[in-house]
C-alpha atoms as a PDB file:
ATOM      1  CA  UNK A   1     130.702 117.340 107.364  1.00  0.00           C
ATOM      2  CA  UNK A   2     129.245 120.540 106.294  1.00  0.00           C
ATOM      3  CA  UNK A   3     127.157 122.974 108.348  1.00  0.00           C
ATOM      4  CA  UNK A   4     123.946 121.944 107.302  1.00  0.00           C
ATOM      5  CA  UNK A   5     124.425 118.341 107.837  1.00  0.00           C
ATOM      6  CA  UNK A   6     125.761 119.155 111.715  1.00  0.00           C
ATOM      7  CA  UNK A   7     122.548 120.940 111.829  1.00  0.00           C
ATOM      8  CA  UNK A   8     120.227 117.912 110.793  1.00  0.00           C
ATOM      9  CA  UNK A   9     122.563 115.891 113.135  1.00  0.00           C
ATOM     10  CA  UNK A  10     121.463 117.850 116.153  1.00  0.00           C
ATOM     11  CA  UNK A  11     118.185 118.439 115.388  1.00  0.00           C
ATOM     12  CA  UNK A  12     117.852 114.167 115.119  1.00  0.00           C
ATOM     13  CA  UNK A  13     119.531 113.944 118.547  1.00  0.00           C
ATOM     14  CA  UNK A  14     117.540 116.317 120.259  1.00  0.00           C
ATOM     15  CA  UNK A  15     114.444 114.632 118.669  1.00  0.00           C
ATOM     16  CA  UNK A  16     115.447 111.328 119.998  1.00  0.00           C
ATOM     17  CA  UNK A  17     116.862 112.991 123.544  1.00  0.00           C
ATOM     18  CA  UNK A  18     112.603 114.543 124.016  1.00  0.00           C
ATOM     19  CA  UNK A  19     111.824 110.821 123.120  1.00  0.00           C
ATOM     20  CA  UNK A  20     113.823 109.112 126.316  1.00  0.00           C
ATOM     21  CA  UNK A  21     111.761 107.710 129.198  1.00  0.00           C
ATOM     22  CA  UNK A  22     112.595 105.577 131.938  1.00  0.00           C
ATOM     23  CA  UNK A  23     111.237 102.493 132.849  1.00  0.00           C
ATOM     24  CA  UNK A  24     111.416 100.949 136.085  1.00  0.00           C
ATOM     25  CA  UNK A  25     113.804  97.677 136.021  1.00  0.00           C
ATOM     26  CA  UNK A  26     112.599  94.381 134.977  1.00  0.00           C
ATOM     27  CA  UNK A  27     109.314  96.253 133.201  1.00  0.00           C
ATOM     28  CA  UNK A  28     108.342  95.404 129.914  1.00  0.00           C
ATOM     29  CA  UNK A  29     109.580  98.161 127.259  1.00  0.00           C
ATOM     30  CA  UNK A  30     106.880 100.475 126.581  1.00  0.00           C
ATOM     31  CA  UNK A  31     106.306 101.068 122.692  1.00  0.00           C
ATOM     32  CA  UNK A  32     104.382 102.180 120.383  1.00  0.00           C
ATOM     33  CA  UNK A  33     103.670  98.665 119.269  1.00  0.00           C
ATOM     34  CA  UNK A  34     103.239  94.951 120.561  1.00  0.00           C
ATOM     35  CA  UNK A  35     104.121  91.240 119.561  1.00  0.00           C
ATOM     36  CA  UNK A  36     102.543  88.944 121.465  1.00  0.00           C
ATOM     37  CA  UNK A  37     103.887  85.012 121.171  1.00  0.00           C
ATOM     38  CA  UNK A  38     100.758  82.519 121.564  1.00  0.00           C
ATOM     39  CA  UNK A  39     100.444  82.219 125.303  1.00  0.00           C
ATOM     40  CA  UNK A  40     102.382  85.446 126.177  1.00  0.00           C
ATOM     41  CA  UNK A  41     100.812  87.143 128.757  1.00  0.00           C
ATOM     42  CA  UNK A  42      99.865  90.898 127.407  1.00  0.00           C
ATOM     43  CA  UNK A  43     101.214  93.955 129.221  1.00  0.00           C
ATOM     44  CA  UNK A  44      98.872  96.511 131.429  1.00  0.00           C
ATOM     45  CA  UNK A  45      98.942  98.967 129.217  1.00  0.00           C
ATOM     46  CA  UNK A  46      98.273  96.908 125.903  1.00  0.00           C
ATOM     47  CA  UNK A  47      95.373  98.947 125.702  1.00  0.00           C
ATOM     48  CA  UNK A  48      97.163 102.059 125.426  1.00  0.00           C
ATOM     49  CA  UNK A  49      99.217 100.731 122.092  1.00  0.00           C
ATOM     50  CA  UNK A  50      99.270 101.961 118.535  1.00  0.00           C
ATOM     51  CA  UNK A  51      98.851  98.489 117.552  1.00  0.00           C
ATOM     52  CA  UNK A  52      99.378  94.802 118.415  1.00  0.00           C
ATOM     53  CA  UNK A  53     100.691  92.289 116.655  1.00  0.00           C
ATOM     54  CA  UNK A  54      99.307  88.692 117.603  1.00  0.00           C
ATOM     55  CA  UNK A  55     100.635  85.261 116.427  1.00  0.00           C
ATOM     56  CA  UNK A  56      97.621  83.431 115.218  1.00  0.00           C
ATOM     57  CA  UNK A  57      98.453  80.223 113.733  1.00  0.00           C
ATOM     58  CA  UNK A  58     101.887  78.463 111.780  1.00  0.00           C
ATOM     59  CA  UNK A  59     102.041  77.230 108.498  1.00  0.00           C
ATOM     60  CA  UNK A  60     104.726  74.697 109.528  1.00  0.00           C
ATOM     61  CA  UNK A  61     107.653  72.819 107.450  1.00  0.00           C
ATOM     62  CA  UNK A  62     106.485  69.351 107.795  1.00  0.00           C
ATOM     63  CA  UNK A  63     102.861  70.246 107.480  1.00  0.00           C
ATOM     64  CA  UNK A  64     102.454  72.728 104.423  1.00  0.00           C
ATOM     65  CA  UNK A  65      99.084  71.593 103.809  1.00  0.00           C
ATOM     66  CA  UNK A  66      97.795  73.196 107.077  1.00  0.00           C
ATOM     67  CA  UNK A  67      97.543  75.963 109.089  1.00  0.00           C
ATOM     68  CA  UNK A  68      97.991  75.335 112.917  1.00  0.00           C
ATOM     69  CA  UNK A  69      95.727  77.525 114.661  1.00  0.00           C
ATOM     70  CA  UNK A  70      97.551  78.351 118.059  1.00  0.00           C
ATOM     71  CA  UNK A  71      94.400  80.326 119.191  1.00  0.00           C
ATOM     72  CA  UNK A  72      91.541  78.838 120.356  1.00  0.00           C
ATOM     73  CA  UNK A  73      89.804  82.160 120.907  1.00  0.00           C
ATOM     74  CA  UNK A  74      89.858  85.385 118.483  1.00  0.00           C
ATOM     75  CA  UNK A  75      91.266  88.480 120.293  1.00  0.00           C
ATOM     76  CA  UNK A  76      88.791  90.960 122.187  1.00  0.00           C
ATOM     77  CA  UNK A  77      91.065  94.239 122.531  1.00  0.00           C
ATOM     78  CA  UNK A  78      89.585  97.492 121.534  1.00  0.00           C
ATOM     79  CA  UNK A  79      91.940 100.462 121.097  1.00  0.00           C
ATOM     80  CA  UNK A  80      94.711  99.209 119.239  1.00  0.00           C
ATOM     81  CA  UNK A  81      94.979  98.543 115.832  1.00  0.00           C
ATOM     82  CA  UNK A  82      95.189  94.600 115.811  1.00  0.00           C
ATOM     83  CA  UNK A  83      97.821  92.966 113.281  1.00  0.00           C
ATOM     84  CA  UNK A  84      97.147  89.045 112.969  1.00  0.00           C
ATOM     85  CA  UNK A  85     100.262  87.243 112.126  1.00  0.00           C
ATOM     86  CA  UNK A  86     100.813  83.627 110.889  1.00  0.00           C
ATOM     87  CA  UNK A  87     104.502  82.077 111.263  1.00  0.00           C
ATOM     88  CA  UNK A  88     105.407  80.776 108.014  1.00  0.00           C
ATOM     89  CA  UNK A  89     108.180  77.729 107.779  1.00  0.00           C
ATOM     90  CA  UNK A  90     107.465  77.394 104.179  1.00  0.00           C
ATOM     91  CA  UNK A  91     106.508  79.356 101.133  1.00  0.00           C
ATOM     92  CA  UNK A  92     104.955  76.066  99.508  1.00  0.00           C
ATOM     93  CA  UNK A  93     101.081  76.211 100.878  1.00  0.00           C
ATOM     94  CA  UNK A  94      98.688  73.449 100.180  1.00  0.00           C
ATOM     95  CA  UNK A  95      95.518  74.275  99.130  1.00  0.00           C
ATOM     96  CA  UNK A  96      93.604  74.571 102.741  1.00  0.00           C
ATOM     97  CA  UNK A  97      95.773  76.599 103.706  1.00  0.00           C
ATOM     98  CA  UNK A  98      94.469  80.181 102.413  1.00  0.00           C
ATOM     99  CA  UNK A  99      90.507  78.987 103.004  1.00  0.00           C
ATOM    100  CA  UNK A 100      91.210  78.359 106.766  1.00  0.00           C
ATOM    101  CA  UNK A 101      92.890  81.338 107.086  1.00  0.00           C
ATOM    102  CA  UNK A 102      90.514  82.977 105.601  1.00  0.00           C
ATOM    103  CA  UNK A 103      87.929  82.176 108.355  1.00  0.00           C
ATOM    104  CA  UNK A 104      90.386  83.042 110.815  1.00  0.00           C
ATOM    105  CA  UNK A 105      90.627  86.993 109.742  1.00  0.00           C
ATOM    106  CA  UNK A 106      87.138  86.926 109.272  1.00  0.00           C
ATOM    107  CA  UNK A 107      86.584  85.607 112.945  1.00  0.00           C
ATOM    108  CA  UNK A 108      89.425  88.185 113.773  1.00  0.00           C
ATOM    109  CA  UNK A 109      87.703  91.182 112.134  1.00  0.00           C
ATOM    110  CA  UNK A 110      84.362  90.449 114.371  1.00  0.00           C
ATOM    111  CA  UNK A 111      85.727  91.335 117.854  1.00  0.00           C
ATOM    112  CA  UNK A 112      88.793  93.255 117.062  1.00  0.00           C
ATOM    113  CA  UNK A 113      90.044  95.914 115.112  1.00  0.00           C
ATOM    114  CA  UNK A 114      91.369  94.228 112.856  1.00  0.00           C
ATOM    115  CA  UNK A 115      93.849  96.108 110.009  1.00  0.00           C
ATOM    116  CA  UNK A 116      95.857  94.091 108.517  1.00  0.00           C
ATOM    117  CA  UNK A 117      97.875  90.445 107.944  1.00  0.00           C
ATOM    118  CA  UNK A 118     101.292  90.002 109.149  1.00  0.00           C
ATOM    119  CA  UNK A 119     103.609  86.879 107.526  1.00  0.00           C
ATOM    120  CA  UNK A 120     106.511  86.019 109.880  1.00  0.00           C
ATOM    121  CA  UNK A 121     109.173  84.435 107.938  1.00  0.00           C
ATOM    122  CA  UNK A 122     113.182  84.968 107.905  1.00  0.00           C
ATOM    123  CA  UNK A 123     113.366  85.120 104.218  1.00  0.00           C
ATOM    124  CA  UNK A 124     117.091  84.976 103.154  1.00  0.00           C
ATOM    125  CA  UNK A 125     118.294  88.015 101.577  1.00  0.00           C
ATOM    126  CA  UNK A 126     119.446  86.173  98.410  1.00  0.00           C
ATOM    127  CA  UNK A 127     115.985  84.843  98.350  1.00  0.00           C
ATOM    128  CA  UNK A 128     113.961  88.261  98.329  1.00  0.00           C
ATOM    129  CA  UNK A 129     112.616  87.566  94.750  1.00  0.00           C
ATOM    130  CA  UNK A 130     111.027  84.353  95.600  1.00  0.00           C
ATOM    131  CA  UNK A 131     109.499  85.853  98.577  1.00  0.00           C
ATOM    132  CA  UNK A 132     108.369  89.061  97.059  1.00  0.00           C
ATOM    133  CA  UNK A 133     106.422  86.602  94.438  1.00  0.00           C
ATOM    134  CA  UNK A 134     104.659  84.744  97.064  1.00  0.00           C
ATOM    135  CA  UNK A 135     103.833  87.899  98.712  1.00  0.00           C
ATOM    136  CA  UNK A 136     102.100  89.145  95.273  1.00  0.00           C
ATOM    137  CA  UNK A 137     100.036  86.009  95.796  1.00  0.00           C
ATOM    138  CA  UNK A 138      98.884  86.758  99.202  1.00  0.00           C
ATOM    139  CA  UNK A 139      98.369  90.392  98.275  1.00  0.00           C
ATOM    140  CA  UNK A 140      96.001  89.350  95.391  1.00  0.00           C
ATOM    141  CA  UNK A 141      94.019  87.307  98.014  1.00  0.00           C
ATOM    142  CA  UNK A 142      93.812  89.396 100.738  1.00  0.00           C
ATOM    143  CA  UNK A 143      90.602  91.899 100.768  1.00  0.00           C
ATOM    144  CA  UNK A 144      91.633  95.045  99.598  1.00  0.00           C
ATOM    145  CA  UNK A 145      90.850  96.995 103.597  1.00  0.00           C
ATOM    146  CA  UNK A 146      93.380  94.818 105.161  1.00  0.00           C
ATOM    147  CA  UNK A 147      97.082  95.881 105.258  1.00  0.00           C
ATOM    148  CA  UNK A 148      99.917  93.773 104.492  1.00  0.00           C
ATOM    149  CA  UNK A 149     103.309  93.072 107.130  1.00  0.00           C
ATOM    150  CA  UNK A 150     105.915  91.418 107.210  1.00  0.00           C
ATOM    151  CA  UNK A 151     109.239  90.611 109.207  1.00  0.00           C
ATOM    152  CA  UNK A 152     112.097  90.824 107.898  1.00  0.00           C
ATOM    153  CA  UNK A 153     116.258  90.862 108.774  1.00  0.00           C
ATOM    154  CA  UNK A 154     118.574  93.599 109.302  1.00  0.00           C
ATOM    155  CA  UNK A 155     120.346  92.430 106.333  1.00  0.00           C
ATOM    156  CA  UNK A 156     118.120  93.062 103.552  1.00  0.00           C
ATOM    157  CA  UNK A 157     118.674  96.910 103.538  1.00  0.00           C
ATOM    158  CA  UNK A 158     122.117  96.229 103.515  1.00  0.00           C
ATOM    159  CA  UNK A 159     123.002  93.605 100.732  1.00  0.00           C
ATOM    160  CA  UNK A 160     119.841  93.366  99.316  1.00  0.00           C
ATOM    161  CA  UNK A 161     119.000  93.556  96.132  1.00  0.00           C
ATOM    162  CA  UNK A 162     117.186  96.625  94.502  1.00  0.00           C
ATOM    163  CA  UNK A 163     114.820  95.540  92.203  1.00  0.00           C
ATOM    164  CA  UNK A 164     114.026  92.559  94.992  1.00  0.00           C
ATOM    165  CA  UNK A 165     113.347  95.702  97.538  1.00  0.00           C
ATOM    166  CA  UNK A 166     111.819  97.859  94.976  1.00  0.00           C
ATOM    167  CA  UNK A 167     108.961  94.474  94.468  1.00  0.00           C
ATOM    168  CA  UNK A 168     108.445  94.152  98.125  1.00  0.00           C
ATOM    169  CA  UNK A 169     107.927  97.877  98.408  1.00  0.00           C
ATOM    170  CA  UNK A 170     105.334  97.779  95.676  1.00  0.00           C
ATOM    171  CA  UNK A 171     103.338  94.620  97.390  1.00  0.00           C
ATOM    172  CA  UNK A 172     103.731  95.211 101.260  1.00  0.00           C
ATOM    173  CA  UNK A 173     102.904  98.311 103.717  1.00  0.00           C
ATOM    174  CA  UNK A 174     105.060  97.621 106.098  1.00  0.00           C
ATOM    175  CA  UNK A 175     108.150  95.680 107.247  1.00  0.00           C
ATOM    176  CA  UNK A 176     108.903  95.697 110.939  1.00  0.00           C
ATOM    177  CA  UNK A 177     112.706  94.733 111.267  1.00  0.00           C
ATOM    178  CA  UNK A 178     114.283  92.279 113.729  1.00  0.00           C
ATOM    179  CA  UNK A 179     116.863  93.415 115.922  1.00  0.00           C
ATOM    180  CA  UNK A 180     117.767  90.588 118.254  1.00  0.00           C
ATOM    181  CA  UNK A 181     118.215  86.683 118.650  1.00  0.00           C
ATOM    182  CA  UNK A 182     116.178  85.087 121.398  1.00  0.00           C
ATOM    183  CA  UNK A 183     116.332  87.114 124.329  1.00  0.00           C
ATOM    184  CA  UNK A 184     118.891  89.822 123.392  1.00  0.00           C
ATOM    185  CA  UNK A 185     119.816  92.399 121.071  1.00  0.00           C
ATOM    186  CA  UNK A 186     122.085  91.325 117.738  1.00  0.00           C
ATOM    187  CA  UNK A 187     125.549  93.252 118.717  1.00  0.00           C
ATOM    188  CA  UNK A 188     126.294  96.030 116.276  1.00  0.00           C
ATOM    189  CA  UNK A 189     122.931  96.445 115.068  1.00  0.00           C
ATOM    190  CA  UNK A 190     123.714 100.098 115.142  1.00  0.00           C
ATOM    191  CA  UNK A 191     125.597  99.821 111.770  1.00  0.00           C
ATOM    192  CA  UNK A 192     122.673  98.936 110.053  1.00  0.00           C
ATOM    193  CA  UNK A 193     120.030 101.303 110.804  1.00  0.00           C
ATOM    194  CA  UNK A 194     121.963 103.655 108.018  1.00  0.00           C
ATOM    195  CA  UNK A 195     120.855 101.461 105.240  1.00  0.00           C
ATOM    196  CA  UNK A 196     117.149 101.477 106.059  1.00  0.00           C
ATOM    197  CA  UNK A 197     117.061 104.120 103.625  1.00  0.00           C
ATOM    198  CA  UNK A 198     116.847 101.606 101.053  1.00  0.00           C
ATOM    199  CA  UNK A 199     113.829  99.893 102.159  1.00  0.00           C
ATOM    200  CA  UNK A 200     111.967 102.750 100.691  1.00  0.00           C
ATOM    201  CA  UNK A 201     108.296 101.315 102.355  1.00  0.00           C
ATOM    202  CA  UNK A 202     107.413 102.170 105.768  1.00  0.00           C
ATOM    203  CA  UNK A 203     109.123 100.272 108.161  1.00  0.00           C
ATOM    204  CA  UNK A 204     108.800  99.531 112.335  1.00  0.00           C
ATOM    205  CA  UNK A 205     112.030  97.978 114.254  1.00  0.00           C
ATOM    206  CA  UNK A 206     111.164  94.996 116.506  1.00  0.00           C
ATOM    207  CA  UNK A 207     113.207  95.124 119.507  1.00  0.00           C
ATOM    208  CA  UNK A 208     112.885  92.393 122.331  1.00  0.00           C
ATOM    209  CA  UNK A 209     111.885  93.144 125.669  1.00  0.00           C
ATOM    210  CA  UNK A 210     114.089  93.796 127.973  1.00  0.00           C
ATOM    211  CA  UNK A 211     116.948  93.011 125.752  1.00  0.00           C
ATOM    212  CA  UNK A 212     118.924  96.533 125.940  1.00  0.00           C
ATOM    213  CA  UNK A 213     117.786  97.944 122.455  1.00  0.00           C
ATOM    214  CA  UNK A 214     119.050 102.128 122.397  1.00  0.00           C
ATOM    215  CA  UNK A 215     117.311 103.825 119.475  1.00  0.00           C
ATOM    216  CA  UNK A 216     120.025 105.771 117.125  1.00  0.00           C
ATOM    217  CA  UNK A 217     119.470 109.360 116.896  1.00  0.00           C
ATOM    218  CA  UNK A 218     119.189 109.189 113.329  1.00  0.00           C
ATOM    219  CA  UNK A 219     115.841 107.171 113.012  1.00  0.00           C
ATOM    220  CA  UNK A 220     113.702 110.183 114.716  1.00  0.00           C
ATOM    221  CA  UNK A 221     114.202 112.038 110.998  1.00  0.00           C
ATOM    222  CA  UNK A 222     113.626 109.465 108.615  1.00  0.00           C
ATOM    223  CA  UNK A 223     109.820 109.541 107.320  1.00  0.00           C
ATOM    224  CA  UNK A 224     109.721 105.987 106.611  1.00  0.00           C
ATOM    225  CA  UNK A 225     110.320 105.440 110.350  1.00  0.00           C
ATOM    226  CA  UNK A 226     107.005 104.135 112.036  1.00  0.00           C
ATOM    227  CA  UNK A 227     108.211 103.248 115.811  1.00  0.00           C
ATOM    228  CA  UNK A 228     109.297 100.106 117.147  1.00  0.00           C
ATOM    229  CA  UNK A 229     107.123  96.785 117.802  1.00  0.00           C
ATOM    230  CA  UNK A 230     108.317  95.309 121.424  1.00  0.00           C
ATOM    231  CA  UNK A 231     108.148  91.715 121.074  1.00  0.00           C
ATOM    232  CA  UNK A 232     107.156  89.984 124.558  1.00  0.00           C
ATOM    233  CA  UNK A 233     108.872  86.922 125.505  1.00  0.00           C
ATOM    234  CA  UNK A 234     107.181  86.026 128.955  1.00  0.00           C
ATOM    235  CA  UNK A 235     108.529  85.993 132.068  1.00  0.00           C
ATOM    236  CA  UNK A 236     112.559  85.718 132.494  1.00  0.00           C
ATOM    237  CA  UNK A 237     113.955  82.897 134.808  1.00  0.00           C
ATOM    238  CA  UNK A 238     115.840  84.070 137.808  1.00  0.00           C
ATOM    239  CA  UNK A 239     119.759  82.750 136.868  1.00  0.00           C
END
Protein backbone atom coordinates (compact mmCIF):
# COMPACT_ATOMS: atom_id res chain seq x y z
CA UNK A 1 0.00 0.00 0.00
CA UNK A 2 1.61 3.21 -0.78
CA UNK A 3 1.81 6.33 1.39
CA UNK A 4 -0.90 8.13 0.01
CA UNK A 5 -3.37 5.41 0.14
CA UNK A 6 -2.43 4.83 4.17
CA UNK A 7 -3.18 8.43 4.27
CA UNK A 8 -6.81 8.25 2.72
CA UNK A 9 -7.14 5.11 4.96
CA UNK A 10 -6.79 7.14 8.11
CA UNK A 11 -8.36 10.04 7.19
CA UNK A 12 -11.75 7.52 6.39
CA UNK A 13 -11.30 6.02 9.87
CA UNK A 14 -11.04 9.03 11.71
CA UNK A 15 -14.09 10.33 9.71
CA UNK A 16 -16.10 7.39 10.71
CA UNK A 17 -14.42 7.31 14.52
CA UNK A 18 -16.07 11.54 14.87
CA UNK A 19 -19.25 9.74 13.48
CA UNK A 20 -19.68 7.03 16.58
CA UNK A 21 -22.46 7.62 19.12
CA UNK A 22 -23.90 5.54 21.64
CA UNK A 23 -27.21 4.55 22.08
CA UNK A 24 -28.70 3.33 25.11
CA UNK A 25 -29.61 -0.61 24.83
CA UNK A 26 -32.72 -1.81 23.32
CA UNK A 27 -33.19 1.94 21.55
CA UNK A 28 -34.01 2.21 18.12
CA UNK A 29 -30.77 3.12 15.91
CA UNK A 30 -30.69 6.69 15.32
CA UNK A 31 -30.08 7.61 11.50
CA UNK A 32 -30.17 9.84 9.21
CA UNK A 33 -33.12 8.13 7.64
CA UNK A 34 -36.36 6.01 8.44
CA UNK A 35 -38.44 2.96 7.07
CA UNK A 36 -41.45 2.62 8.57
CA UNK A 37 -43.49 -0.95 7.91
CA UNK A 38 -47.44 -0.20 7.78
CA UNK A 39 -48.38 -0.25 11.42
CA UNK A 40 -44.82 0.36 12.81
CA UNK A 41 -44.91 2.59 15.45
CA UNK A 42 -42.52 5.78 14.50
CA UNK A 43 -39.60 6.70 16.76
CA UNK A 44 -39.50 10.09 19.08
CA UNK A 45 -37.31 11.68 17.19
CA UNK A 46 -38.83 10.93 13.61
CA UNK A 47 -39.15 14.47 13.45
CA UNK A 48 -35.62 15.13 13.67
CA UNK A 49 -34.83 12.79 10.36
CA UNK A 50 -33.39 13.63 6.99
CA UNK A 51 -36.13 11.72 5.57
CA UNK A 52 -38.68 8.90 6.02
CA UNK A 53 -39.47 6.31 4.07
CA UNK A 54 -43.20 5.00 4.49
CA UNK A 55 -44.75 1.79 3.01
CA UNK A 56 -47.91 2.92 1.38
CA UNK A 57 -49.58 0.24 -0.42
CA UNK A 58 -48.41 -3.46 -2.32
CA UNK A 59 -48.79 -4.30 -5.70
CA UNK A 60 -49.10 -8.01 -4.79
CA UNK A 61 -48.33 -11.41 -6.87
CA UNK A 62 -51.74 -12.78 -7.02
CA UNK A 63 -53.36 -9.44 -7.49
CA UNK A 64 -51.35 -7.45 -10.25
CA UNK A 65 -54.29 -5.61 -11.23
CA UNK A 66 -54.37 -3.66 -7.89
CA UNK A 67 -52.73 -1.72 -5.59
CA UNK A 68 -53.43 -2.56 -1.84
CA UNK A 69 -53.49 0.54 -0.01
CA UNK A 70 -52.16 -0.39 3.58
CA UNK A 71 -52.87 3.26 4.71
CA UNK A 72 -55.99 4.44 5.48
CA UNK A 73 -54.69 7.90 6.30
CA UNK A 74 -51.91 10.02 4.29
CA UNK A 75 -48.92 10.91 6.55
CA UNK A 76 -48.92 14.36 8.55
CA UNK A 77 -45.03 14.75 9.44
CA UNK A 78 -43.41 18.02 8.74
CA UNK A 79 -39.60 18.17 8.83
CA UNK A 80 -38.49 15.29 7.03
CA UNK A 81 -38.35 14.73 3.60
CA UNK A 82 -41.18 12.01 3.12
CA UNK A 83 -40.36 9.01 0.61
CA UNK A 84 -43.69 6.98 -0.22
CA UNK A 85 -42.92 3.47 -1.04
CA UNK A 86 -45.11 0.73 -2.66
CA UNK A 87 -43.94 -3.09 -2.21
CA UNK A 88 -43.89 -4.55 -5.52
CA UNK A 89 -44.35 -8.63 -5.92
CA UNK A 90 -44.57 -8.22 -9.57
CA UNK A 91 -43.30 -6.14 -12.43
CA UNK A 92 -46.55 -7.06 -14.54
CA UNK A 93 -49.13 -4.06 -13.44
CA UNK A 94 -52.66 -4.02 -14.63
CA UNK A 95 -53.94 -1.05 -15.80
CA UNK A 96 -55.45 0.51 -12.32
CA UNK A 97 -52.66 0.16 -10.97
CA UNK A 98 -50.63 3.51 -11.92
CA UNK A 99 -54.17 5.73 -11.76
CA UNK A 100 -54.70 4.70 -8.06
CA UNK A 101 -51.43 5.35 -7.26
CA UNK A 102 -51.53 8.26 -8.71
CA UNK A 103 -54.18 9.64 -6.26
CA UNK A 104 -52.27 8.27 -3.55
CA UNK A 105 -49.01 10.68 -4.12
CA UNK A 106 -51.25 13.30 -4.84
CA UNK A 107 -53.10 12.78 -1.40
CA UNK A 108 -49.44 12.27 -0.07
CA UNK A 109 -48.08 15.57 -1.46
CA UNK A 110 -51.09 17.58 0.43
CA UNK A 111 -50.02 17.03 4.08
CA UNK A 112 -46.49 15.97 3.75
CA UNK A 113 -43.42 16.79 2.22
CA UNK A 114 -43.52 14.75 -0.12
CA UNK A 115 -40.12 14.15 -2.54
CA UNK A 116 -40.13 11.35 -4.11
CA UNK A 117 -41.48 7.46 -4.97
CA UNK A 118 -39.77 4.55 -3.59
CA UNK A 119 -40.40 0.80 -5.40
CA UNK A 120 -39.49 -2.02 -2.97
CA UNK A 121 -38.70 -5.03 -4.89
CA UNK A 122 -35.70 -7.73 -4.57
CA UNK A 123 -34.96 -7.68 -8.19
CA UNK A 124 -32.52 -10.58 -9.00
CA UNK A 125 -29.24 -9.48 -10.11
CA UNK A 126 -29.45 -11.48 -13.39
CA UNK A 127 -32.67 -9.72 -13.85
CA UNK A 128 -31.41 -5.96 -13.61
CA UNK A 129 -32.31 -5.30 -17.33
CA UNK A 130 -35.87 -6.20 -16.99
CA UNK A 131 -36.14 -4.14 -13.97
CA UNK A 132 -34.25 -1.16 -15.17
CA UNK A 133 -37.00 -1.21 -18.20
CA UNK A 134 -39.89 -1.14 -15.94
CA UNK A 135 -38.28 1.50 -13.99
CA UNK A 136 -38.00 3.70 -17.37
CA UNK A 137 -41.76 3.22 -17.38
CA UNK A 138 -42.40 4.50 -14.00
CA UNK A 139 -39.88 7.28 -14.52
CA UNK A 140 -41.80 8.47 -17.67
CA UNK A 141 -44.97 8.59 -15.45
CA UNK A 142 -43.91 10.04 -12.52
CA UNK A 143 -44.11 14.10 -12.42
CA UNK A 144 -40.92 15.39 -13.13
CA UNK A 145 -40.51 17.16 -9.00
CA UNK A 146 -40.72 13.78 -7.53
CA UNK A 147 -37.55 11.66 -7.04
CA UNK A 148 -37.19 8.15 -7.85
CA UNK A 149 -35.89 5.06 -5.08
CA UNK A 150 -35.46 2.00 -5.01
CA UNK A 151 -34.19 -1.10 -2.89
CA UNK A 152 -32.00 -3.10 -3.96
CA UNK A 153 -29.41 -6.26 -2.79
CA UNK A 154 -25.93 -6.25 -1.78
CA UNK A 155 -25.25 -8.29 -4.73
CA UNK A 156 -25.84 -6.12 -7.57
CA UNK A 157 -22.59 -4.04 -7.08
CA UNK A 158 -20.87 -7.10 -6.94
CA UNK A 159 -21.89 -9.41 -9.95
CA UNK A 160 -23.92 -7.13 -11.60
CA UNK A 161 -23.88 -6.29 -14.79
CA UNK A 162 -22.53 -2.88 -16.17
CA UNK A 163 -24.55 -1.74 -18.75
CA UNK A 164 -27.69 -3.13 -16.40
CA UNK A 165 -26.12 -0.64 -13.55
CA UNK A 166 -25.13 1.99 -15.94
CA UNK A 167 -29.45 1.97 -17.05
CA UNK A 168 -30.53 2.07 -13.50
CA UNK A 169 -28.10 4.87 -12.81
CA UNK A 170 -29.48 6.85 -15.72
CA UNK A 171 -33.37 6.27 -14.54
CA UNK A 172 -33.21 6.26 -10.61
CA UNK A 173 -31.75 8.85 -7.86
CA UNK A 174 -31.20 6.70 -5.43
CA UNK A 175 -30.82 3.07 -4.31
CA UNK A 176 -30.83 2.42 -0.59
CA UNK A 177 -29.14 -1.10 -0.11
CA UNK A 178 -30.30 -3.95 2.14
CA UNK A 179 -28.08 -5.23 4.64
CA UNK A 180 -29.93 -7.81 6.67
CA UNK A 181 -32.63 -10.69 6.63
CA UNK A 182 -35.52 -10.25 9.02
CA UNK A 183 -34.30 -9.12 12.17
CA UNK A 184 -30.49 -9.28 11.75
CA UNK A 185 -27.64 -8.25 9.82
CA UNK A 186 -26.52 -10.60 6.56
CA UNK A 187 -22.97 -12.00 8.00
CA UNK A 188 -20.07 -10.70 5.97
CA UNK A 189 -21.76 -7.85 4.58
CA UNK A 190 -18.53 -6.07 5.15
CA UNK A 191 -17.06 -7.60 1.91
CA UNK A 192 -19.37 -5.92 -0.10
CA UNK A 193 -19.41 -2.39 0.73
CA UNK A 194 -16.01 -2.26 -1.61
CA UNK A 195 -17.99 -2.78 -4.70
CA UNK A 196 -20.49 0.02 -4.15
CA UNK A 197 -18.23 1.87 -6.25
CA UNK A 198 -19.90 0.46 -9.11
CA UNK A 199 -23.29 1.61 -8.44
CA UNK A 200 -22.15 4.92 -9.68
CA UNK A 201 -25.82 6.73 -8.47
CA UNK A 202 -26.22 7.88 -5.05
CA UNK A 203 -26.87 5.29 -2.78
CA UNK A 204 -28.20 4.96 1.24
CA UNK A 205 -27.55 1.45 3.18
CA UNK A 206 -30.65 0.12 5.00
CA UNK A 207 -29.65 -1.42 8.13
CA UNK A 208 -32.29 -3.02 10.58
CA UNK A 209 -32.83 -1.85 13.90
CA UNK A 210 -31.23 -3.16 16.42
CA UNK A 211 -29.67 -5.79 14.33
CA UNK A 212 -25.78 -5.00 15.07
CA UNK A 213 -24.97 -3.14 11.71
CA UNK A 214 -21.01 -1.38 12.24
CA UNK A 215 -20.46 1.11 9.43
CA UNK A 216 -16.92 0.37 7.53
CA UNK A 217 -14.55 3.13 7.69
CA UNK A 218 -14.38 3.31 4.11
CA UNK A 219 -18.01 4.55 3.32
CA UNK A 220 -17.36 8.10 5.22
CA UNK A 221 -15.14 9.01 1.79
CA UNK A 222 -17.12 7.83 -0.92
CA UNK A 223 -19.34 10.80 -2.46
CA UNK A 224 -21.98 8.59 -3.59
CA UNK A 225 -22.51 7.69 0.09
CA UNK A 226 -25.87 9.32 1.36
CA UNK A 227 -26.27 7.74 5.08
CA UNK A 228 -28.11 4.84 6.11
CA UNK A 229 -32.10 4.32 6.21
CA UNK A 230 -32.93 2.37 9.70
CA UNK A 231 -35.69 0.17 8.91
CA UNK A 232 -38.11 -0.28 12.09
CA UNK A 233 -39.43 -3.60 12.78
CA UNK A 234 -41.67 -2.98 15.97
CA UNK A 235 -41.25 -4.10 19.15
CA UNK A 236 -38.91 -7.35 19.82
CA UNK A 237 -40.44 -10.30 21.88
CA UNK A 238 -38.75 -11.04 25.12
CA UNK A 239 -37.08 -14.85 24.31
Amino acid sequence: MGKEAQILLVACAALALAGCREEAPGAPQRAEAYFLWAGVRPPPDLAQAQAVYLLSGEVRAGSPDRLDVLRPQPPRVQGPDIWLVVRVETLDWGPQVWPRLEREIATWDAGSNLVGLQVDFDAATQGLDRYAAFLREIRSRLPARYRLSVTGLMDWSAHGDPQALGALAGTVDEVVIQTYQGRHTIPGYERYMASLARLDMPYRIGVVDDGGWREPAELACDPDYRGTVVFLTGPRQNP
